[in-house]
N, C-alpha and C. Protein backbone atom coordinates (compact mmCIF):
# COMPACT_ATOMS: atom_id res chain seq x y z
N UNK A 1 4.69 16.89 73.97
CA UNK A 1 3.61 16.48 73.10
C UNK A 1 2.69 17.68 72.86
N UNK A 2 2.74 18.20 71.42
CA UNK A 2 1.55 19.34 71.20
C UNK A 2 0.68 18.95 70.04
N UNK A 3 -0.35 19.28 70.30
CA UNK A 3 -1.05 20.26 71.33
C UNK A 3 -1.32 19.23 72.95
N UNK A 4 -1.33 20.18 73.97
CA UNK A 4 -1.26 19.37 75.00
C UNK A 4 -2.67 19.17 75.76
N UNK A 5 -3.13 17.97 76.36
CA UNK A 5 -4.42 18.48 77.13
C UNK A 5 -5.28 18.37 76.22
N UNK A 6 -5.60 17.78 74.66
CA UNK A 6 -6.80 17.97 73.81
C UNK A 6 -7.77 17.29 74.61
N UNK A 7 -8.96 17.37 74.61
CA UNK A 7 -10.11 17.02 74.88
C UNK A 7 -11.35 17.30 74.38
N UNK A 8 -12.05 16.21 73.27
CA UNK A 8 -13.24 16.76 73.00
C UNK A 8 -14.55 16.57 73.45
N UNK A 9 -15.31 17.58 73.33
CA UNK A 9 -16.89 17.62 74.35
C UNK A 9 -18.12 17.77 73.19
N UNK A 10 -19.10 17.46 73.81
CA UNK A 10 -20.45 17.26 73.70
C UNK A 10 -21.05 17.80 74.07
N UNK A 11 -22.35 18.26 73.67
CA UNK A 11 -23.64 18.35 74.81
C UNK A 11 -23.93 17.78 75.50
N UNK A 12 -24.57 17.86 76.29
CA UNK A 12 -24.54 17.18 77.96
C UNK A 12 -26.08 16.34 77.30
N UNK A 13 -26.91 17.02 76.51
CA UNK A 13 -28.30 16.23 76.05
C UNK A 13 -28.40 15.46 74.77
N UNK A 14 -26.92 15.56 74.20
CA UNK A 14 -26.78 14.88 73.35
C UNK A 14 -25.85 14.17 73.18
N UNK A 15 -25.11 12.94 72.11
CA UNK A 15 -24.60 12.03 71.86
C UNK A 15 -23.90 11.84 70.92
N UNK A 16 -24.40 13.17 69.84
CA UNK A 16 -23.78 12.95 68.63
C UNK A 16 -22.08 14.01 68.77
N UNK A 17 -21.45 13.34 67.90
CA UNK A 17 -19.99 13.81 67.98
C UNK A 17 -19.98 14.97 67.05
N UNK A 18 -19.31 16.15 67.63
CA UNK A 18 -19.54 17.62 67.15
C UNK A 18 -17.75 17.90 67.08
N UNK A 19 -17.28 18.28 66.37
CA UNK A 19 -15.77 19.17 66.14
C UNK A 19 -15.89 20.25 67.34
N UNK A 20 -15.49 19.41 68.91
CA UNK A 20 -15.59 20.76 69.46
C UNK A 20 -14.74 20.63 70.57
N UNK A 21 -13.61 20.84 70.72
CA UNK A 21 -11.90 20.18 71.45
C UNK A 21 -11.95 21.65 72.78
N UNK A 22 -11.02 20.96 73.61
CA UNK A 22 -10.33 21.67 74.48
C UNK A 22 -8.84 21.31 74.55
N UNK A 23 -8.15 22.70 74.82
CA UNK A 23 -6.78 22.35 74.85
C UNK A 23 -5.84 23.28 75.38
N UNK A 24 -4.45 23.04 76.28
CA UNK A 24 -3.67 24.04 76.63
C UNK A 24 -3.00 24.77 75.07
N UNK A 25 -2.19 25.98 75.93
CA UNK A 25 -1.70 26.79 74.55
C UNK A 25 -0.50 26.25 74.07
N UNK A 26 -0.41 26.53 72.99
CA UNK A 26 1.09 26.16 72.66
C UNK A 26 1.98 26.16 73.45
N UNK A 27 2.99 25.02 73.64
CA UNK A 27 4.19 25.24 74.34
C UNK A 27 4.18 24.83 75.64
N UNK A 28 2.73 24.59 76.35
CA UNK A 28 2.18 24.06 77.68
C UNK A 28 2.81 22.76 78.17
N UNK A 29 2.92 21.95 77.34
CA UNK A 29 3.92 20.61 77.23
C UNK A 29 4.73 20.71 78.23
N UNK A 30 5.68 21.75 77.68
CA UNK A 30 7.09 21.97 77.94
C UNK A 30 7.26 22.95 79.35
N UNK A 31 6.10 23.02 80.09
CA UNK A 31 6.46 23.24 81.47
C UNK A 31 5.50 24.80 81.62
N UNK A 32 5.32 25.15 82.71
CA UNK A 32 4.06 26.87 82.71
C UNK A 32 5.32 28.28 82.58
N UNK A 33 6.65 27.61 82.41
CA UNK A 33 7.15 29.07 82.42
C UNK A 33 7.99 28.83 81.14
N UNK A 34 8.67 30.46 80.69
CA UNK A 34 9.98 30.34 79.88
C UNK A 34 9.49 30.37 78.21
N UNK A 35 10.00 30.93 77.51
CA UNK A 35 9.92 31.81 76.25
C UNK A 35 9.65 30.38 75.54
N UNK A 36 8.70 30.31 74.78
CA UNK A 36 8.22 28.93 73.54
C UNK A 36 8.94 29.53 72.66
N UNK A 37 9.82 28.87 71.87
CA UNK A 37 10.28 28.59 70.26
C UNK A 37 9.14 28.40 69.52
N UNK A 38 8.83 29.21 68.35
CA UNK A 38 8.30 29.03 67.04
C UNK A 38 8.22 27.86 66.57
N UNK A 39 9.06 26.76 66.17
CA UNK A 39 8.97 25.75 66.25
C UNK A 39 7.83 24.90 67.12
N UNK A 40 8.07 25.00 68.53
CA UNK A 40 7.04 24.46 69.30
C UNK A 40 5.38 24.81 68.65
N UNK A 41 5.31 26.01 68.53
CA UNK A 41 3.56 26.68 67.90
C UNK A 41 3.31 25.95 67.30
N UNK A 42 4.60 25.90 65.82
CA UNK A 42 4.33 25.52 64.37
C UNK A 42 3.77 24.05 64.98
N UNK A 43 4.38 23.39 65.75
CA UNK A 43 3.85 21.76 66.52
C UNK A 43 2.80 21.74 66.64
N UNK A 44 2.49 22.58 67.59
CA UNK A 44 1.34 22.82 68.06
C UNK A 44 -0.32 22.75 66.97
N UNK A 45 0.42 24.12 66.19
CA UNK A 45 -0.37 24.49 65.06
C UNK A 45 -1.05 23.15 64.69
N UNK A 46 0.15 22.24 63.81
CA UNK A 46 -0.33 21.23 63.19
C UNK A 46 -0.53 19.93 63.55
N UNK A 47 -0.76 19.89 64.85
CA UNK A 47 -1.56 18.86 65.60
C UNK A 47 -3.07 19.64 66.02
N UNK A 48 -3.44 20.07 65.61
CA UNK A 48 -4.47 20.44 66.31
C UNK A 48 -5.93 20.02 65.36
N UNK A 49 -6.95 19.66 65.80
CA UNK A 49 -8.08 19.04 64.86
C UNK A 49 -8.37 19.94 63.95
N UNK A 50 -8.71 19.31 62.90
CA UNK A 50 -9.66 20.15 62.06
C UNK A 50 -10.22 19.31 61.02
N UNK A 51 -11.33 19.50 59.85
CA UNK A 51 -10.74 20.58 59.06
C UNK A 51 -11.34 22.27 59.50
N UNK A 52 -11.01 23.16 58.79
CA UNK A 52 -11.41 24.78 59.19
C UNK A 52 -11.39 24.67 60.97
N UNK A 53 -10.44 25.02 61.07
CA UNK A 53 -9.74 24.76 62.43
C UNK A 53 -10.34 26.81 63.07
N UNK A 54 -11.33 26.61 64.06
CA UNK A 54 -11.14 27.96 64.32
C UNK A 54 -10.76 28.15 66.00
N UNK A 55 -9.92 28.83 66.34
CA UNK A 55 -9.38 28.74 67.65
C UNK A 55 -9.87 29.66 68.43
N UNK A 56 -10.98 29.59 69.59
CA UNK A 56 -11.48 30.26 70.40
C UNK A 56 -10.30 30.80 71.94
N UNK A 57 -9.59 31.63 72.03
CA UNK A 57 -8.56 31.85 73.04
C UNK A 57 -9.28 32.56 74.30
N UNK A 58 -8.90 31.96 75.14
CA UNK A 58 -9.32 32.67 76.89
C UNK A 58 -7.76 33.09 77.41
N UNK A 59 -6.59 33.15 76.66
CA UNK A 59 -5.75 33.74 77.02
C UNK A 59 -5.57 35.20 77.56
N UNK A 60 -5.09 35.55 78.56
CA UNK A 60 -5.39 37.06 79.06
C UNK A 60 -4.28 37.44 79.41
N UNK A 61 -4.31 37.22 80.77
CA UNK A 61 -3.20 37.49 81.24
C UNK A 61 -3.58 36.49 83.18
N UNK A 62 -1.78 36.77 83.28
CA UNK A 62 -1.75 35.45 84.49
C UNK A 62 -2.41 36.21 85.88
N UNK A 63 -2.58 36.15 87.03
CA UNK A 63 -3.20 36.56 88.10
C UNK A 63 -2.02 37.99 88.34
N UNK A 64 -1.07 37.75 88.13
CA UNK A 64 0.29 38.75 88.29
C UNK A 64 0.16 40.13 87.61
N UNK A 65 -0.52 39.75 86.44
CA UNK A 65 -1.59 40.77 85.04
C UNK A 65 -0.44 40.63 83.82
N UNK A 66 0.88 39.61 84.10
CA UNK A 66 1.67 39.27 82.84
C UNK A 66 0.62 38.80 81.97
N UNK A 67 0.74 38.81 80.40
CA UNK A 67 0.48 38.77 79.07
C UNK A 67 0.46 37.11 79.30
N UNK A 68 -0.50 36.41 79.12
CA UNK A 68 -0.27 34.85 78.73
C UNK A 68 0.80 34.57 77.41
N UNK A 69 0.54 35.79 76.75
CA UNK A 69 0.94 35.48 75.15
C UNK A 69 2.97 36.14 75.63
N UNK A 70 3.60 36.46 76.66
CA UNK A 70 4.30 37.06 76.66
C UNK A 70 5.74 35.90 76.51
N UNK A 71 4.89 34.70 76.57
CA UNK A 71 5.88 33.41 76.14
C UNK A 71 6.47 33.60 74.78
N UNK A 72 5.68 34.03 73.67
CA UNK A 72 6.33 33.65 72.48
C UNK A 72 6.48 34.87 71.97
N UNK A 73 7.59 34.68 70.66
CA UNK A 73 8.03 35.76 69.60
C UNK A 73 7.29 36.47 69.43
N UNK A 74 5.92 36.51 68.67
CA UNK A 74 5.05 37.82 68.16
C UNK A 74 4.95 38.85 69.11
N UNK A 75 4.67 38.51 70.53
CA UNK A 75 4.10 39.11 72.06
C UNK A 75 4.67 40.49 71.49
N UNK A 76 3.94 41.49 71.46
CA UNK A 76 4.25 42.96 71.24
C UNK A 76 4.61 43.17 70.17
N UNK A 77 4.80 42.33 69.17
CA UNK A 77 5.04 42.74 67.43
C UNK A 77 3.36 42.45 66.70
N UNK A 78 2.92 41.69 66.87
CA UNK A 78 1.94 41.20 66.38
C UNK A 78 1.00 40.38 67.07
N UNK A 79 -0.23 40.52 66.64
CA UNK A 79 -1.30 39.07 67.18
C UNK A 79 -0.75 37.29 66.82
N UNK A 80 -1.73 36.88 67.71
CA UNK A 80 -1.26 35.65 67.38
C UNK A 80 -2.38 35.30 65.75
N UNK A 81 -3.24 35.53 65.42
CA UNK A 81 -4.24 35.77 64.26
C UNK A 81 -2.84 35.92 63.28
N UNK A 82 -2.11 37.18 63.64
CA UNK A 82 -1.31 37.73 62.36
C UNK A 82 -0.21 36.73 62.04
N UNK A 83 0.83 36.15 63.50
CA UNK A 83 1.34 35.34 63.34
C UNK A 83 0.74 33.68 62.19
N UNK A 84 -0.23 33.15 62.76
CA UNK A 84 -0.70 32.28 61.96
C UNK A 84 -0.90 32.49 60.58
N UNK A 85 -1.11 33.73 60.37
CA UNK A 85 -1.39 33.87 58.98
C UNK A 85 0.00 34.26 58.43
N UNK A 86 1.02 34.46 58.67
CA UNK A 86 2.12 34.82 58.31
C UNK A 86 2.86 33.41 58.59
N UNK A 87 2.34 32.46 59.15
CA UNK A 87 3.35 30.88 58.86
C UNK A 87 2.50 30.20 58.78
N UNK A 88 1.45 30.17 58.48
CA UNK A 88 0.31 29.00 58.65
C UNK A 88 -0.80 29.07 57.79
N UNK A 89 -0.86 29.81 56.56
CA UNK A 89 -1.71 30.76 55.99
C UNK A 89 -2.48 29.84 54.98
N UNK A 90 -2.01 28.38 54.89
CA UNK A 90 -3.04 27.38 54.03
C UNK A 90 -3.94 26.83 54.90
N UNK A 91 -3.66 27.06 56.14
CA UNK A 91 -4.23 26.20 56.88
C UNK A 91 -5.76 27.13 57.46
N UNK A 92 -5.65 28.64 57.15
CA UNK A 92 -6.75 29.25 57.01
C UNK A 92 -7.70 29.47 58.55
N UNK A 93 -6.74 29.41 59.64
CA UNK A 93 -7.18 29.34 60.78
C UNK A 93 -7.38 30.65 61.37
N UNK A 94 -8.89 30.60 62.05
CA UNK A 94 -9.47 31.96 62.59
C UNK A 94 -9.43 31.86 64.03
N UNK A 95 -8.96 32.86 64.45
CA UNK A 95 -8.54 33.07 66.30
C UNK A 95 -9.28 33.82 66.42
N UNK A 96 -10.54 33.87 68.11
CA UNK A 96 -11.43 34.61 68.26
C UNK A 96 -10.88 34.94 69.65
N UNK A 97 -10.79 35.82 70.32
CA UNK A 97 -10.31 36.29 71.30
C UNK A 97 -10.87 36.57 72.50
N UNK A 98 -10.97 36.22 73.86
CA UNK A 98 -11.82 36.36 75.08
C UNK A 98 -10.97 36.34 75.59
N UNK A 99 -10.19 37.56 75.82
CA UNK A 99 -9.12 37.35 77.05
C UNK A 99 -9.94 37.77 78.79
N UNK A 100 -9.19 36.27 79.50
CA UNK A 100 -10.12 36.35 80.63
C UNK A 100 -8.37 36.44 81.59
N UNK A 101 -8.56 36.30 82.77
CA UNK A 101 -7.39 35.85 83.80
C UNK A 101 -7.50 34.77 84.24
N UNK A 102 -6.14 34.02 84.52
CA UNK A 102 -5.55 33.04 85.25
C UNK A 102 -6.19 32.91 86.23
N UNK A 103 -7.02 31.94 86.78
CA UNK A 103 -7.43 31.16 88.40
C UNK A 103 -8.18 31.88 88.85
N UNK A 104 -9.22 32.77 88.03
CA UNK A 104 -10.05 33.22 87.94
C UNK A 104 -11.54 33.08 87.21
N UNK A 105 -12.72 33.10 88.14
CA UNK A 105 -13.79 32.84 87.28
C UNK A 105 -13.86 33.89 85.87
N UNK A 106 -14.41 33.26 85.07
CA UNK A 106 -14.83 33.46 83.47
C UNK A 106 -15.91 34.04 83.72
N UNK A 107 -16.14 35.50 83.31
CA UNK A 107 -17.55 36.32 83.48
C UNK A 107 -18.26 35.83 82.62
N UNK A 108 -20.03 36.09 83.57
CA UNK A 108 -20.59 35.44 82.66
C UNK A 108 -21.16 36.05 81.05
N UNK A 109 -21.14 37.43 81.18
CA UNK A 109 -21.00 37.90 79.29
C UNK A 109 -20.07 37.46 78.87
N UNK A 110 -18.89 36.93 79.19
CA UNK A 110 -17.89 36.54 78.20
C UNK A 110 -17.84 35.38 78.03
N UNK A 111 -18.80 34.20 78.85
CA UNK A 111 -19.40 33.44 78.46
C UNK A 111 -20.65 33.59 77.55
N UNK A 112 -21.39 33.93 78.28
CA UNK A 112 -22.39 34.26 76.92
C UNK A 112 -21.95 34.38 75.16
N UNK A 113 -20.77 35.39 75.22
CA UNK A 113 -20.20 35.65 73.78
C UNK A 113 -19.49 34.66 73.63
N UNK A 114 -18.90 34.12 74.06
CA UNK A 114 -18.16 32.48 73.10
C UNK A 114 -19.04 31.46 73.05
N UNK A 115 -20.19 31.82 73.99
CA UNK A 115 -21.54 30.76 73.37
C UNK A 115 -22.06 30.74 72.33
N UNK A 116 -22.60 32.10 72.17
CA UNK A 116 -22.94 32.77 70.79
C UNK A 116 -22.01 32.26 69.78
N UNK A 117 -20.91 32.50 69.76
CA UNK A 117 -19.31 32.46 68.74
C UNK A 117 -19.56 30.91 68.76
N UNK A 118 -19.36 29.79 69.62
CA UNK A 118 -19.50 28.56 69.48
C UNK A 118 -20.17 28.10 68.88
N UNK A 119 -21.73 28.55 68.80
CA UNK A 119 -22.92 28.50 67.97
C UNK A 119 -22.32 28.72 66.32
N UNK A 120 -22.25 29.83 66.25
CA UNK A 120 -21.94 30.69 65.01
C UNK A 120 -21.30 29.32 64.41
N UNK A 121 -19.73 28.98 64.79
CA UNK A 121 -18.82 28.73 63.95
C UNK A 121 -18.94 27.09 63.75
N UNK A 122 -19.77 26.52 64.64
CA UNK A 122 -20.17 24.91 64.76
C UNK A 122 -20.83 24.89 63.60
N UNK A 123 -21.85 25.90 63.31
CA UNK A 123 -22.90 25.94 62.39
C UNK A 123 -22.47 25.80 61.02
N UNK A 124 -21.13 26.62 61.13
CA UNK A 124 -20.68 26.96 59.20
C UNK A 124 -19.64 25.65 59.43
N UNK A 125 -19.78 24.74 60.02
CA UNK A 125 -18.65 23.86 59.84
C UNK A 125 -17.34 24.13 60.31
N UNK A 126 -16.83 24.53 61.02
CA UNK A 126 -15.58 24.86 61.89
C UNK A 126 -15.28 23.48 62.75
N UNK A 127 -14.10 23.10 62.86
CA UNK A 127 -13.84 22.21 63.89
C UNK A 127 -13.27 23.61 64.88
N UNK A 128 -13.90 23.79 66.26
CA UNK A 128 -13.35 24.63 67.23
C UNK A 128 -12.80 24.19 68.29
N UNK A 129 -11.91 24.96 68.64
CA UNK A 129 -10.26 24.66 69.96
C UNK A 129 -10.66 25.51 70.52
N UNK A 130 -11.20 25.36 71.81
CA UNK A 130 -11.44 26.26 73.20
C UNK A 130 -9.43 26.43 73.90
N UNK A 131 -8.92 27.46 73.93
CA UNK A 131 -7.59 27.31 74.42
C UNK A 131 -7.11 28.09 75.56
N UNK A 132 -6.73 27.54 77.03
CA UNK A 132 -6.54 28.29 77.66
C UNK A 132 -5.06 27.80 78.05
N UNK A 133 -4.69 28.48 79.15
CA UNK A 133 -3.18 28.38 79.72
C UNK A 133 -2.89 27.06 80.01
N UNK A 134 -3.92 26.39 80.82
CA UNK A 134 -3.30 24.81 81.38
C UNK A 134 -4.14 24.00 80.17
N UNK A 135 -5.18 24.43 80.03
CA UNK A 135 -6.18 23.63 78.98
C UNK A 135 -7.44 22.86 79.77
N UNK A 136 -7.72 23.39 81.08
CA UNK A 136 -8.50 22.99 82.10
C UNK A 136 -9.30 23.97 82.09
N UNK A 137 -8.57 24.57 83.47
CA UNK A 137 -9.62 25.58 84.64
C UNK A 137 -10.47 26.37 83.93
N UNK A 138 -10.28 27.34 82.91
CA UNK A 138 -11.00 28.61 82.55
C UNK A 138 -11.82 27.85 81.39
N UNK A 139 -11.15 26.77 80.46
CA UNK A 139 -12.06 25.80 79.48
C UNK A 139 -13.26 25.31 79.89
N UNK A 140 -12.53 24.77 81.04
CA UNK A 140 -13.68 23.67 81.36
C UNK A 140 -14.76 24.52 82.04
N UNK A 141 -14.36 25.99 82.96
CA UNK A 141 -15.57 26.72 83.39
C UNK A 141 -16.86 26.75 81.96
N UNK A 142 -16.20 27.32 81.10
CA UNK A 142 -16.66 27.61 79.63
C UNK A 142 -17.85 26.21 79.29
N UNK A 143 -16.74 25.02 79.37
CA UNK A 143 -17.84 23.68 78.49
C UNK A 143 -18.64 23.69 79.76
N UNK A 144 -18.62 23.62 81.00
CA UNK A 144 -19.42 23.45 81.81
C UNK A 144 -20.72 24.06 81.79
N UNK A 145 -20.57 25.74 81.54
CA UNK A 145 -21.41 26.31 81.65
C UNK A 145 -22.27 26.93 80.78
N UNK A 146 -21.32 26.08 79.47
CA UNK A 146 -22.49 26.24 78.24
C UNK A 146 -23.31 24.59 77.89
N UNK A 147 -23.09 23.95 79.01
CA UNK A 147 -23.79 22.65 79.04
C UNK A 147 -23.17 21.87 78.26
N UNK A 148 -22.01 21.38 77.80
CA UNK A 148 -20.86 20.48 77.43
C UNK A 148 -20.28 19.57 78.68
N UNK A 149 -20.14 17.98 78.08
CA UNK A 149 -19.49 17.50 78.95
C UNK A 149 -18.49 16.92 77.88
N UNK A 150 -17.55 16.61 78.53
CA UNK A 150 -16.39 15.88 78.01
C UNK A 150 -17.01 14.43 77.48
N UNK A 151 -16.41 14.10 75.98
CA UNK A 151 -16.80 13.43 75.29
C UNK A 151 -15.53 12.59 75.17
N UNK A 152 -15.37 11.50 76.05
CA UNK A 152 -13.97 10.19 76.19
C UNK A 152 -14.13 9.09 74.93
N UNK A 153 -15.42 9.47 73.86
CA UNK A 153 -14.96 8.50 72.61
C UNK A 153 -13.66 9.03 72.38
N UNK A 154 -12.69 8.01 71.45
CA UNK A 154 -12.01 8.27 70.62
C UNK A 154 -11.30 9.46 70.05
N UNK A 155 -10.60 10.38 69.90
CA UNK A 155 -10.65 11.25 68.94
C UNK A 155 -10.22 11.39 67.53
């Protein structure tokens, strides 16, 4: 099932429903190891909320210092930004990049800057995808500590 792990959050002081999801990366479904098919992304891709879908990534690399991204095709040809825009290019989706590590705390400037970035892109109307490896640990440091709680209405 992709995208796997969606979850959308709130402010912790507020109530009203904001375009603002958590979720593992593509291909997470299908188990933490072993090369994702293109196919799977493209899944991925187009389950994912929107409209103006902008994808905030904490992908880095695993505790080992392997490439999170070293699962799929582009890994060393291209970004995943370039990929999307080269199969996904109506769909007009912007990838912002914070690569942090696996099972590791999330510094806090690099929180700070996807706070900022969260701000920014909520503002112009973006539905935003916080995306990490499981779609938990390094996310949820993130909604936690920019004062987000998980929002169990509906999605």
């Amino acid at each position: 099932m992709e995208p796997f792990k969606v979850r959308r959050w709130r402010l912790s002081t507020r109530a009203d429903l904001i375009p603002f999801f958590t979720c593992a990366r593509p291909g997470r479904s299908k188990g933490r190891f072993g090369n994702i098919a293109d196919l799977i992304v493209d899944k991925w891709v187009n389950g994912l909320p929107g409209p103006k879908t902008a994808i905030i990534s904490l992908l880095g690399n695993k505790s080992s210092g392997t490439s999170e991204y070293s699962f799929y095709s582009f890994h060393g040809k291209s970004s995943f930004q370039e990929w999307l825009a080269n199969r996904h290019a109506a769909l007009q989706i912007s990838v912002y990049e914070h690569p942090t590590t696996d099972g590791r705390k999330v510094p806090a400037e690099t929180l700070g800057s996807i706070g900022s970035e969260l701000r920014t892109l909520l503002g112009a109307g973006h539905t935003v995808v916080l995306v990490d490896s499981g779609g938990e640990q390094r996310s949820h440091q993130v909604c936690k500590g920019l004062g987000f709680i998980e929002d169990t209405r509906k999605i």
